[in-house]
C-alpha atoms as a PDB file:
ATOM      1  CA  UNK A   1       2.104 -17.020  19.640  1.00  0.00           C
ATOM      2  CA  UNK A   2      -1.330 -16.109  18.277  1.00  0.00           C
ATOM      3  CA  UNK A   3      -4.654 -16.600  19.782  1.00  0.00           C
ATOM      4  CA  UNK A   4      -5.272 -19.880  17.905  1.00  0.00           C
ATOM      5  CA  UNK A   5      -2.143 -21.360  18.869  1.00  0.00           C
ATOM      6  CA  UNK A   6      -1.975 -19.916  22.505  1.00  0.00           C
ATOM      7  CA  UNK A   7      -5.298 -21.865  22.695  1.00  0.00           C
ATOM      8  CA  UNK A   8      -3.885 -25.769  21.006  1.00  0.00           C
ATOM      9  CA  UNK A   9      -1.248 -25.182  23.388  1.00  0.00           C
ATOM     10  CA  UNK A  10      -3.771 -25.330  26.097  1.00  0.00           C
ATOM     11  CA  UNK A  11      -5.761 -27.954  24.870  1.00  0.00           C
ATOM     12  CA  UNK A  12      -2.155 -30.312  24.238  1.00  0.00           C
ATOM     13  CA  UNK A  13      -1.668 -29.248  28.027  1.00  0.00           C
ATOM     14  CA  UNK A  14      -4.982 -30.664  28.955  1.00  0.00           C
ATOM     15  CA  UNK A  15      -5.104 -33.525  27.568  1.00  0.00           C
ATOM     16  CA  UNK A  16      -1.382 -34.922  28.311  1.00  0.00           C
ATOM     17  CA  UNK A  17      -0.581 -38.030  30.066  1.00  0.00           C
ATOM     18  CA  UNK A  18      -0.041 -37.483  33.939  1.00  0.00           C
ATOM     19  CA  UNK A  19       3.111 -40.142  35.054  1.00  0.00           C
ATOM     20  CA  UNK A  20       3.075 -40.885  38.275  1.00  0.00           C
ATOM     21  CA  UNK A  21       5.578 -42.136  39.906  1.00  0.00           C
ATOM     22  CA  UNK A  22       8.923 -43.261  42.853  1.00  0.00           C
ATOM     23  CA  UNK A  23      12.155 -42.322  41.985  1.00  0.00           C
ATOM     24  CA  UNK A  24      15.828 -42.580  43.626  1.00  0.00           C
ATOM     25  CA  UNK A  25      18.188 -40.515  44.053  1.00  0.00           C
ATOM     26  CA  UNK A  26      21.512 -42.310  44.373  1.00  0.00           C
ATOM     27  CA  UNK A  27      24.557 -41.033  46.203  1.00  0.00           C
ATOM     28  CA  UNK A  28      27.874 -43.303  44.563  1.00  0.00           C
ATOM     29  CA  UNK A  29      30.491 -41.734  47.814  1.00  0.00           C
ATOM     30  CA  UNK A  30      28.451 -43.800  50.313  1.00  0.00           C
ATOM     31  CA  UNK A  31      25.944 -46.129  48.461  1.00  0.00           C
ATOM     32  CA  UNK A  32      23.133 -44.027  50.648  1.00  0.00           C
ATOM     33  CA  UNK A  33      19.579 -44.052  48.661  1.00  0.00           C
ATOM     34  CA  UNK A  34      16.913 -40.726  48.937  1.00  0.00           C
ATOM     35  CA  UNK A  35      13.454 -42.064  47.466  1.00  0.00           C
ATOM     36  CA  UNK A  36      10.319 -39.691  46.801  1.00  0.00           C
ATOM     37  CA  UNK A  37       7.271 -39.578  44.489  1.00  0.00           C
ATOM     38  CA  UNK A  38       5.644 -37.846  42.789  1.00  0.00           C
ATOM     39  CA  UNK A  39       2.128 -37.523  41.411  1.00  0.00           C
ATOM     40  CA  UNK A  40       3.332 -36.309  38.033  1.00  0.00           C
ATOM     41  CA  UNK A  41       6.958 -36.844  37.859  1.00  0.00           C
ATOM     42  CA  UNK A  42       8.107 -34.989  34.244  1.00  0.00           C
ATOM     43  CA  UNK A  43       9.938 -32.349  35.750  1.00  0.00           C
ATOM     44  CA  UNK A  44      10.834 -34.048  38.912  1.00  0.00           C
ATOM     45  CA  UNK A  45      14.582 -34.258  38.322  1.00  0.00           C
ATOM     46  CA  UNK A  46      15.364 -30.636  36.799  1.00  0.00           C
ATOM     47  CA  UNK A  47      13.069 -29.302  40.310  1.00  0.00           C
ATOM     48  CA  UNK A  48      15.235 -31.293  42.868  1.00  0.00           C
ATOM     49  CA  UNK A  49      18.523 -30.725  41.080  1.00  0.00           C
ATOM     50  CA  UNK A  50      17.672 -26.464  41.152  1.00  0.00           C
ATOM     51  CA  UNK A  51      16.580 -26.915  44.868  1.00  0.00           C
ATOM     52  CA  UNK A  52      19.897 -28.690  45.990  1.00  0.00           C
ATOM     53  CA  UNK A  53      22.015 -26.059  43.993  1.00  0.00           C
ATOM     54  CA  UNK A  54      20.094 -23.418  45.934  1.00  0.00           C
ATOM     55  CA  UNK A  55      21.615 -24.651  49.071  1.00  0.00           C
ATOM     56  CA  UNK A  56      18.329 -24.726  51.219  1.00  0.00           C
ATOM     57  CA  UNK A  57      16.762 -27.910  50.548  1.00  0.00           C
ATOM     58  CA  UNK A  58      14.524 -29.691  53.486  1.00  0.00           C
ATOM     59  CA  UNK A  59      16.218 -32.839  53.712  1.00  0.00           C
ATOM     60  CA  UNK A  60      19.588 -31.620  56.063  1.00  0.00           C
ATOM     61  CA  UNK A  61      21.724 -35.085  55.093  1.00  0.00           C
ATOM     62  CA  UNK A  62      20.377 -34.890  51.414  1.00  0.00           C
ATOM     63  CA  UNK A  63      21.491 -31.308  51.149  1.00  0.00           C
ATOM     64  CA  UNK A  64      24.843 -31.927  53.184  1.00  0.00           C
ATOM     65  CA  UNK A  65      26.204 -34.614  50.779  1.00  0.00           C
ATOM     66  CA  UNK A  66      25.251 -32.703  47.837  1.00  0.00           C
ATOM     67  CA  UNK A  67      27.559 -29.829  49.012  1.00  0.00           C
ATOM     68  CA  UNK A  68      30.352 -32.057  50.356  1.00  0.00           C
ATOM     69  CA  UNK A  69      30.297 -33.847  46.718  1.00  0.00           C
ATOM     70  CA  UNK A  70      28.756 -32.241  44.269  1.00  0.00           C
ATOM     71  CA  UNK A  71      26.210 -32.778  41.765  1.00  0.00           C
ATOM     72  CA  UNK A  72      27.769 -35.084  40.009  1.00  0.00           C
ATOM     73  CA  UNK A  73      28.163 -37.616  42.571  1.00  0.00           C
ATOM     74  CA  UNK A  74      24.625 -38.017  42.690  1.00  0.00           C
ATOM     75  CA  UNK A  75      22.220 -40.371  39.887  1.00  0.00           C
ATOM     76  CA  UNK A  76      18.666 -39.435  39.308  1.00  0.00           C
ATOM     77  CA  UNK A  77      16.794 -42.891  38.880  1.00  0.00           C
ATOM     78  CA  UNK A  78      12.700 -43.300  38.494  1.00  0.00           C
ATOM     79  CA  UNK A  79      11.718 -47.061  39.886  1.00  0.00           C
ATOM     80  CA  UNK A  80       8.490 -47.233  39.136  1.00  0.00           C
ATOM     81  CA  UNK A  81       5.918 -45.418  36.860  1.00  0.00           C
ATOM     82  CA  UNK A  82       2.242 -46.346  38.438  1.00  0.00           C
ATOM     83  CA  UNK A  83      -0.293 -47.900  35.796  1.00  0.00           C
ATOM     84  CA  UNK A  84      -3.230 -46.045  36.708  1.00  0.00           C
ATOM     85  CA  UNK A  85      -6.279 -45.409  34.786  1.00  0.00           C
ATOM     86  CA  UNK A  86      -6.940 -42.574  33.336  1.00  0.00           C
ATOM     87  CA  UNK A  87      -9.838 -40.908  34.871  1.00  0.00           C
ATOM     88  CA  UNK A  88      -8.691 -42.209  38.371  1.00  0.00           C
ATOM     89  CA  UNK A  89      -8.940 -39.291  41.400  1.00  0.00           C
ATOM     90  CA  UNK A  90      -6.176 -37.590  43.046  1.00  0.00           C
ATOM     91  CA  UNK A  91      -7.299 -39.603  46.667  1.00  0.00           C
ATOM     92  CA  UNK A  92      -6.527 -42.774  44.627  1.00  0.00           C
ATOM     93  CA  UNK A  93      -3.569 -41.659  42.907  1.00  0.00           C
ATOM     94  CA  UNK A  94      -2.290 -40.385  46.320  1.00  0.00           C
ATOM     95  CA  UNK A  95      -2.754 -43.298  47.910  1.00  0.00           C
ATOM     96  CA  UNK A  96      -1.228 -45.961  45.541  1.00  0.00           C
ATOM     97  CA  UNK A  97       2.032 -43.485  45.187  1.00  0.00           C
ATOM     98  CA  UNK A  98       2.002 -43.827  49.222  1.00  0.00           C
ATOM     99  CA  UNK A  99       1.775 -47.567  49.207  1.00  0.00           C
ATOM    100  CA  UNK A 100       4.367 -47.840  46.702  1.00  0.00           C
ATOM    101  CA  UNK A 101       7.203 -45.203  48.348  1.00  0.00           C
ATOM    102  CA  UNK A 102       7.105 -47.274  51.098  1.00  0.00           C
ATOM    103  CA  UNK A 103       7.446 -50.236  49.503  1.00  0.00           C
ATOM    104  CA  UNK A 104      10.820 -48.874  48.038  1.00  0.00           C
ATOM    105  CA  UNK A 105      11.900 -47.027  50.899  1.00  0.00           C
ATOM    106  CA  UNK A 106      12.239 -50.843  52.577  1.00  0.00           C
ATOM    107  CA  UNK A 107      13.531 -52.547  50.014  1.00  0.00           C
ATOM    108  CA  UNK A 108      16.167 -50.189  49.402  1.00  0.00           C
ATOM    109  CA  UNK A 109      16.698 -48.892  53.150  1.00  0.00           C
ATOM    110  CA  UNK A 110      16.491 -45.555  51.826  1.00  0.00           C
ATOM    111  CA  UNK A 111      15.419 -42.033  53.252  1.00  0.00           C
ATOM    112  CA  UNK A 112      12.428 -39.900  52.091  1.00  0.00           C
ATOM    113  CA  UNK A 113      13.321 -36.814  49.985  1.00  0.00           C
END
């Protein structure tokens, strides 16, 4: 990668689209639900997934289950991608993705990841 192209790569990273948003993660053996956000959730799945293989992830039950059955007992899910506007600050953008996990964590009686 040249300088000229080292520098459009920059620029394209710049100027992307931030998604924010919840997501699930669904465990099929015992219909239990994890939700989370994230403020820019492109990448969200591949992190958690490489966490739980690691074997150390913060979330004791989450990490449990995954060893007892395996990654592929689990579904990755997003709910809800927030419309937000796009020169909105982080404080808001925190805030709304607050108001919204807990608005799935009760409807789906599910536990923060």
């Amino acid at each position: 990668m040249n300088g000229t192209e080292r520098k459009a790569a920059i620029a394209a990273y710049r100027e992307r689209e931030i998604a924010t948003g919840v997501f699930a993660l669904r465990f099929a053996g015992e219909a239990r639900v994890w939700v989370g956000g994230a403020k820019e959730i492109a990448g969200t799945e591949n992190r958690l997934r490489f966490s739980l293989r690691g074997g150390a992830y913060p979330r004791p039950a989450l990490q449990r289950a995954w060893n007892a059955w395996g990654e592929a007992a689990f579904a990755f899910e997003i709910l809800e991608l927030l419309e937000l506007e796009e020169d909105v600050t982080d404080f808001v953008r925190s805030a709304r993705l607050a108001s919204r996990l807990t608005h799935w964590r009760e409807a789906l009686a599910a536990e923060p990841i």
